[in-house]
Protein backbone atom coordinates (compact mmCIF):
# COMPACT_ATOMS: atom_id res chain seq x y z
CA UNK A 1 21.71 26.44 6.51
CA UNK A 2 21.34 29.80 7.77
CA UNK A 3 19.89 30.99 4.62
CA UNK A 4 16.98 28.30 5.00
CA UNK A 5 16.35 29.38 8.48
CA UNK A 6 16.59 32.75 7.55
CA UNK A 7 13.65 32.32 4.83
CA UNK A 8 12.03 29.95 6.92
CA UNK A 9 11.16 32.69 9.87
CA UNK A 10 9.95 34.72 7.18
CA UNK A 11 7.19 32.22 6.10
CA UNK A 12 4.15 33.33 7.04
CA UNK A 13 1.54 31.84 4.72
CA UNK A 14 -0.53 28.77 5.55
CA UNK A 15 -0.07 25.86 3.40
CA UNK A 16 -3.31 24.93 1.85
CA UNK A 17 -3.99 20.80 1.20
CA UNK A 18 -6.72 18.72 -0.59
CA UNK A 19 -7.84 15.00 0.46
CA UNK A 20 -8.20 13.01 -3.39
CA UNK A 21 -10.65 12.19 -3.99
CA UNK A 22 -12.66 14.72 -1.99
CA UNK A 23 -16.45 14.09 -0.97
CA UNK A 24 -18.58 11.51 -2.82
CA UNK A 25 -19.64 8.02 -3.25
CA UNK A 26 -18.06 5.41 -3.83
CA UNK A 27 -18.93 1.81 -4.78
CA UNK A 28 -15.97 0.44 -2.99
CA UNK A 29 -12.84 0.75 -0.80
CA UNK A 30 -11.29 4.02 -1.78
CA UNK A 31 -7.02 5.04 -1.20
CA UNK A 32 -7.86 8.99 0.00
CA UNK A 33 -4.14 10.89 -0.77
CA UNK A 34 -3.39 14.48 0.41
CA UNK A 35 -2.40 16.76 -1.49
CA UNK A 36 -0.39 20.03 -0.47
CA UNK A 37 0.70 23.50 -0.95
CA UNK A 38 4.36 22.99 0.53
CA UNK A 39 5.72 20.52 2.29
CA UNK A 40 3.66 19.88 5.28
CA UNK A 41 2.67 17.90 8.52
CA UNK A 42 -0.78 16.39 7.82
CA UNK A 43 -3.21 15.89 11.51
CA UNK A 44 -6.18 13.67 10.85
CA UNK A 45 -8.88 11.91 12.65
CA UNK A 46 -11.32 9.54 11.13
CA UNK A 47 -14.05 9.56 13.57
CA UNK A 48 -15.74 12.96 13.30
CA UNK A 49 -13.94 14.82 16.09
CA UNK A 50 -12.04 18.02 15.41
CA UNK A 51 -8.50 17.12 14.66
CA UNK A 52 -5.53 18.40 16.70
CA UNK A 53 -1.36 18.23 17.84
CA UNK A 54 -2.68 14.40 19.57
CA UNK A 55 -4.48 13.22 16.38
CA UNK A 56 -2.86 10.87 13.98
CA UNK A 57 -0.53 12.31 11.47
CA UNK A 58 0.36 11.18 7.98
CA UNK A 59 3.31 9.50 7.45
CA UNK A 60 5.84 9.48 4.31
CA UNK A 61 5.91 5.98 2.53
CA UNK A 62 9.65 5.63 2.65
CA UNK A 63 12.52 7.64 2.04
CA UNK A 64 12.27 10.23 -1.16
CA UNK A 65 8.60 8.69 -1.20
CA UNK A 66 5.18 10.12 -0.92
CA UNK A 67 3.17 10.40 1.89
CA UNK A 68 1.09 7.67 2.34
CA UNK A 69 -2.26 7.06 1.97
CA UNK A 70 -5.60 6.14 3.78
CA UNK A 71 -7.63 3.33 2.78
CA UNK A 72 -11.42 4.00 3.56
CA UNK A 73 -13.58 0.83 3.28
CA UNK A 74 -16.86 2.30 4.95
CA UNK A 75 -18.58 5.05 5.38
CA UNK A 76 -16.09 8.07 6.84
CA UNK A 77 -15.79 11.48 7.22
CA UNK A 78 -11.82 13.09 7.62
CA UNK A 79 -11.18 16.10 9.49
CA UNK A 80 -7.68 17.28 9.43
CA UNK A 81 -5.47 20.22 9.33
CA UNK A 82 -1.70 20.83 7.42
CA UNK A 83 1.16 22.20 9.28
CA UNK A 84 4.37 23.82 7.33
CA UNK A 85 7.71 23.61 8.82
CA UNK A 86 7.72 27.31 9.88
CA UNK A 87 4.59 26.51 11.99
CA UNK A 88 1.98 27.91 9.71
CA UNK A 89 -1.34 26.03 10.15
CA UNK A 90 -3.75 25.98 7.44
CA UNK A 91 -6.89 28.27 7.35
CA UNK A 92 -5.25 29.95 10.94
CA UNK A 93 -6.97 27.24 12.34
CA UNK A 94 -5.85 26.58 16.20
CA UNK A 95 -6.28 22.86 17.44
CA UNK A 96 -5.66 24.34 20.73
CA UNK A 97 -8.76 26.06 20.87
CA UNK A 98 -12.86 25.62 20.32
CA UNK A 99 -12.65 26.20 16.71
CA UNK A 100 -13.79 24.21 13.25
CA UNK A 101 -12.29 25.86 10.55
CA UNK A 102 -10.47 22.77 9.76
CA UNK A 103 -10.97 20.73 6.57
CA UNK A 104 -13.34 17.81 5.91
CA UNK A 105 -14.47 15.02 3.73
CA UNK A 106 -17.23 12.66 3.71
CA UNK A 107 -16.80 9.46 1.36
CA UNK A 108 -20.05 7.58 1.53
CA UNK A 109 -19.11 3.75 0.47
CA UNK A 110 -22.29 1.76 -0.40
């Protein structure tokens, strides 16, 4: 245990994370899956606004499962930002503040 906490406070890259698929069209419902880096807290919102500590956050599936997924059945665009267990936030981006350098996805359903 002290070993992991030991490595752990010497973490100090960002994770990095992907939304799958990414932007594009799509002729139907679409499941939208992250993707990340390390293990990692994922904050989303679903309605255009910059994503922060209040937004929603993914969930894991079940226990020893993956994360789970979003199902997008109109038109959408996902902001959101991944958090590793030492507190690194992707991109240095700070929910706390005025700034956009979070990630985002548009998936156009016609």
């Amino acid at each position: 245990m002290i070993k992991v906490a030991y490595n752990n406070s010497k973490d100090h890259q960002p994770p990095s994370s992907k939304a799958v698929p990414g932007n594009g069209k799509f002729s139907g419902p679409v499941e939208v899956s992250f993707e990340t880096s390390e293990a990692s807290n994922i904050y989303y919102t679903l309605d255009g606004s910059r994503p922060t500590f209040e937004s929603e956050k993914i969930k894991l599936s079940g226990i020893r499962e993956d994360a789970e997924t979003l199902k997008v059945d109109k038109t959408t665009t996902i902001n959101w930002f991944a958090v590793d267990a030492a507190g690194n936030i992707e991109k240095n981006y700070n929910p706390l503040s005025k700034g956009n350098n979070f990630n985002s996805v548009t998936l156009t359903i016609k």
